[in-house]
C-alpha atoms as a PDB file:
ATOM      1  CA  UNK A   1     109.580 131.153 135.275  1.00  0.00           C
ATOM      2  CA  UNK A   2     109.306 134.391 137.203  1.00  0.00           C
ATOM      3  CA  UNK A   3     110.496 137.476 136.611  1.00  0.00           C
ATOM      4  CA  UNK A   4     111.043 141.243 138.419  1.00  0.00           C
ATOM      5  CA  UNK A   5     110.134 143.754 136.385  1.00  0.00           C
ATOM      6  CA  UNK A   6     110.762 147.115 136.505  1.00  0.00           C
ATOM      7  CA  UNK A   7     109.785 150.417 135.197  1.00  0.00           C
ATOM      8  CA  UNK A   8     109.307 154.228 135.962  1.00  0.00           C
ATOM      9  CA  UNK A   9     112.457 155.273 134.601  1.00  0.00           C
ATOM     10  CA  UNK A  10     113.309 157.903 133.072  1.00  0.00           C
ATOM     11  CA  UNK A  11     114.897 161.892 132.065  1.00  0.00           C
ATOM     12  CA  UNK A  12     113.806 164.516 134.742  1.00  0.00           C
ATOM     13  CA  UNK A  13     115.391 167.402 135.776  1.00  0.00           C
ATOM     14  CA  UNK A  14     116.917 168.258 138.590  1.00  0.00           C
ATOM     15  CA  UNK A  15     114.342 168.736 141.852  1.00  0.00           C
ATOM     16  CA  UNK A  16     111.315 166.806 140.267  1.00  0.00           C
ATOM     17  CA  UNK A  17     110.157 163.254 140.752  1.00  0.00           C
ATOM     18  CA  UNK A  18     109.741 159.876 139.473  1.00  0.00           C
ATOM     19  CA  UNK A  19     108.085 156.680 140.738  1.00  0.00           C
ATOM     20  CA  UNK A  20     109.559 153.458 139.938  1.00  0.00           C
ATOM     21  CA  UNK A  21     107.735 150.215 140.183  1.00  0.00           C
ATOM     22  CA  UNK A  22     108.953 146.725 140.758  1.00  0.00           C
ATOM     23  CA  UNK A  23     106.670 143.865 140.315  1.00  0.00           C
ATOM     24  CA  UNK A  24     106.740 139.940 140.178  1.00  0.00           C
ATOM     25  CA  UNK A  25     105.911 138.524 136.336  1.00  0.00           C
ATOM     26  CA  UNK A  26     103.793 135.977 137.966  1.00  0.00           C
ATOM     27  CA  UNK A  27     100.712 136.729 140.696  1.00  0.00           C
ATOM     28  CA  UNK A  28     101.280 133.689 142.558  1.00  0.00           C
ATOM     29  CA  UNK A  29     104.157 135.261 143.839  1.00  0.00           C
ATOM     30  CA  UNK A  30     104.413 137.894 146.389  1.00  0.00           C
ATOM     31  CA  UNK A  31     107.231 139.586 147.152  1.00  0.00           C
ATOM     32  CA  UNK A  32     108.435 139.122 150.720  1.00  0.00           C
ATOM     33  CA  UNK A  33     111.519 141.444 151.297  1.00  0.00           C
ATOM     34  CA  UNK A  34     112.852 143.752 148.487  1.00  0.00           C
ATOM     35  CA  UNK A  35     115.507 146.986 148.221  1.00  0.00           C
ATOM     36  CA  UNK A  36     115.743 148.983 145.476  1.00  0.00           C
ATOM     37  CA  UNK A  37     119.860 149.557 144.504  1.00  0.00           C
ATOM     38  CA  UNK A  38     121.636 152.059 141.964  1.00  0.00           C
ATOM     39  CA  UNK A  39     125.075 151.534 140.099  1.00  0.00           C
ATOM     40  CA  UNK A  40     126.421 154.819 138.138  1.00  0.00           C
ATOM     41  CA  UNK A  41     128.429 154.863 135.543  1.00  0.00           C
ATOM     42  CA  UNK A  42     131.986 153.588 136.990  1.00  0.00           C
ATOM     43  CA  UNK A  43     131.077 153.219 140.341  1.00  0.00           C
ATOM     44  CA  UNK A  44     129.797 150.388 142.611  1.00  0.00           C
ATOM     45  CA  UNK A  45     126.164 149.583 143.289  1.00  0.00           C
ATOM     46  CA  UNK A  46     124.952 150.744 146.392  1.00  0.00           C
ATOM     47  CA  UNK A  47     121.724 150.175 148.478  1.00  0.00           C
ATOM     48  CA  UNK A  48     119.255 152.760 147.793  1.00  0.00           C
ATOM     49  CA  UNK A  49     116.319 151.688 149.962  1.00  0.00           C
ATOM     50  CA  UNK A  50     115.199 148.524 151.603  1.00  0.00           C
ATOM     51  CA  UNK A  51     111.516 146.759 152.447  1.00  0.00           C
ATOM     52  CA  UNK A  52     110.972 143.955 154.729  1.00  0.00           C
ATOM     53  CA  UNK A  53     107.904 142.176 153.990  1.00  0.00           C
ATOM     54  CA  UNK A  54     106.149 143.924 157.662  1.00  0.00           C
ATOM     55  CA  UNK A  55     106.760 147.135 156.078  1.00  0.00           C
ATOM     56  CA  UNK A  56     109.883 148.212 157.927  1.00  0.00           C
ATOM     57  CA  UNK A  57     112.310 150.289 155.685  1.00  0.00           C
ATOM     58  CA  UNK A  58     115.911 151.406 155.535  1.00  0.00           C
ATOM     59  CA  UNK A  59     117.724 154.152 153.587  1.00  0.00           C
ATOM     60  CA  UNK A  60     121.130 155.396 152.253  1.00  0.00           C
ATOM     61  CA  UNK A  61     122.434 158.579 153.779  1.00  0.00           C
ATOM     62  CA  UNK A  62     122.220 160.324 150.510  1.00  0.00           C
ATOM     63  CA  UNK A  63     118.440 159.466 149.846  1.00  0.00           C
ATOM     64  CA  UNK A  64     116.907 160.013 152.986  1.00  0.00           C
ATOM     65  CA  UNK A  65     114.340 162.814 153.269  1.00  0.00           C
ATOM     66  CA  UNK A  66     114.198 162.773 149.509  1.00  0.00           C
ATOM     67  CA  UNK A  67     112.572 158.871 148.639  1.00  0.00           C
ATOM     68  CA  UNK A  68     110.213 156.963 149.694  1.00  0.00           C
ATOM     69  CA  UNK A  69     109.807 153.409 149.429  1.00  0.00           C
ATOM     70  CA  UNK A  70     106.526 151.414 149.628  1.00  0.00           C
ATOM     71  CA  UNK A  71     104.989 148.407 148.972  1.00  0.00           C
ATOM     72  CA  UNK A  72     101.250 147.197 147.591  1.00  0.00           C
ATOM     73  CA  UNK A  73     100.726 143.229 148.018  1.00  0.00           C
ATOM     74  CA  UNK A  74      97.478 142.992 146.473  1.00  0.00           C
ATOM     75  CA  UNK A  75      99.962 144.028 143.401  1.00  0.00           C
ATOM     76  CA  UNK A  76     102.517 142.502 144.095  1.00  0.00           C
ATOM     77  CA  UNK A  77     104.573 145.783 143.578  1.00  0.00           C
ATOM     78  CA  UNK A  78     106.997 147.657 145.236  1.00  0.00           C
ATOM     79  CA  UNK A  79     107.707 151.467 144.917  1.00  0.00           C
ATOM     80  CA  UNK A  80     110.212 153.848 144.630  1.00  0.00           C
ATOM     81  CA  UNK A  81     109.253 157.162 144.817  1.00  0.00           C
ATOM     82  CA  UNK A  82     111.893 159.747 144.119  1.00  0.00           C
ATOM     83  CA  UNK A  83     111.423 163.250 144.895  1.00  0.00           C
ATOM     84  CA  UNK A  84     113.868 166.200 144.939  1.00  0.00           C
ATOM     85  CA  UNK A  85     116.036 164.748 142.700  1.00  0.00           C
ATOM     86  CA  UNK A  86     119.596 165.505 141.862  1.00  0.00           C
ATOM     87  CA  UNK A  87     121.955 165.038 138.815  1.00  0.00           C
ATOM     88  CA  UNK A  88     124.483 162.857 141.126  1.00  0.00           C
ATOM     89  CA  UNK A  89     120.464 160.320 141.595  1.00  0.00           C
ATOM     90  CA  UNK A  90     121.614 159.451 138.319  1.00  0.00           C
ATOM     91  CA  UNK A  91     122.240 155.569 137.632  1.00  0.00           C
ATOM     92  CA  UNK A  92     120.867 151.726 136.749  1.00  0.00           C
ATOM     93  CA  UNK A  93     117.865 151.595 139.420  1.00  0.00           C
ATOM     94  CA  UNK A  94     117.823 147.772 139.905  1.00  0.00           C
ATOM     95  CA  UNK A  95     115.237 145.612 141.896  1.00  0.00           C
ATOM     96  CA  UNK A  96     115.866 143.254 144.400  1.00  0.00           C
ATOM     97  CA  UNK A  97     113.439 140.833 145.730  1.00  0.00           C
ATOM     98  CA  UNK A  98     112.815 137.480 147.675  1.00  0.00           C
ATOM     99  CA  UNK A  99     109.846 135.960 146.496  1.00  0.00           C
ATOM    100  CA  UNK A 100     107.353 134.262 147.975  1.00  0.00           C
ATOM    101  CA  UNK A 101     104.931 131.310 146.981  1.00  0.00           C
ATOM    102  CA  UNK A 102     103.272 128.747 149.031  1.00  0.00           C
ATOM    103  CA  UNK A 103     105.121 129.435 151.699  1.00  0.00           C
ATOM    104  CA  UNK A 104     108.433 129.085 149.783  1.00  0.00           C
ATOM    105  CA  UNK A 105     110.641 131.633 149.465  1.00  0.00           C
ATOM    106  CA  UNK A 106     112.693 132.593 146.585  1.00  0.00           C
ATOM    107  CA  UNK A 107     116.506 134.285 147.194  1.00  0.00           C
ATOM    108  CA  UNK A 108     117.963 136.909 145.058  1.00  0.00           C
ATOM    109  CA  UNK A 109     115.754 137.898 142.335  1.00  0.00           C
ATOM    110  CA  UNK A 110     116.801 141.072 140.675  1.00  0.00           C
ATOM    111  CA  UNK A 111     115.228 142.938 137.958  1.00  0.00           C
ATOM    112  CA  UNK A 112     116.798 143.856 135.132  1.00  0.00           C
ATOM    113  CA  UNK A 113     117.473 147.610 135.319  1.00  0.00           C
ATOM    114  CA  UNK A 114     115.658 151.546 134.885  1.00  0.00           C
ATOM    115  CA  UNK A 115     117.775 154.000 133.836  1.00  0.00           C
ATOM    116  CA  UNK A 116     117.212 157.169 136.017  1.00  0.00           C
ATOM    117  CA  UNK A 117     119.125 160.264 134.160  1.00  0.00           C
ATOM    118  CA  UNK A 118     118.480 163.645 136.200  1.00  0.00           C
ATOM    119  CA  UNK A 119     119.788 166.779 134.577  1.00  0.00           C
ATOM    120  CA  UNK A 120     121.051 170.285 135.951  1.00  0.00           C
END
């Protein structure tokens, strides 16, 4: 069985950073596309930042400028880095990932949640 895990999380305040890392359970899986989402409290999830497994990445309108995503296949990791942060950053930072082994790939892993609480 194989796993995202996730972790970086945390309490910051508002305009510092945190880096939050995503990474298959199992290294004979690489992860082949992946996008990092956020749900707060009472509100839908929404795409944070995407990955495709070239390197190509998206971002929400209210991120941009301010994260960064990345991606380290030797680690089979992927990274969120989050800079500037604000109290409305705050949320369930979940994972997202199709895996990849032996040329297989695996749909719609997700990880099972960071909590990201920025304070004013």
């Amino acid at each position: 069985q194989v796993q995202l895990v996730e972790s970086g999380g945390g309490l910051v305040q508002a305009g510092g950073s945190l880096r939050l890392s995503c990474v298959a359970s199992r290294s004979a899986f690489g992860i082949d596309s992946a996008g990092w989402y956020r749900q707060a409290p009472g509100k839908q999830c929404e795409l944070v930042a995407g990955i495709t497994s070239d390197g190509r990445t998206d971002y929400g309108d209210s991120v941009k400028d301010r994260f960064t995503i990345s991606r380290d296949n030797a680690k089979n990791t992927v990274y969120l880095q989050m800079n500037s942060l604000k109290p409305e950053d705050t949320g369930v930072y979940y994972c997202h990932a199709t895996l990849l082994r032996g040329g297989v790939r695996y749909l719609d892993y997700w990880g099972q949640g960071t909590q990201v609480t920025v304070s004013s």
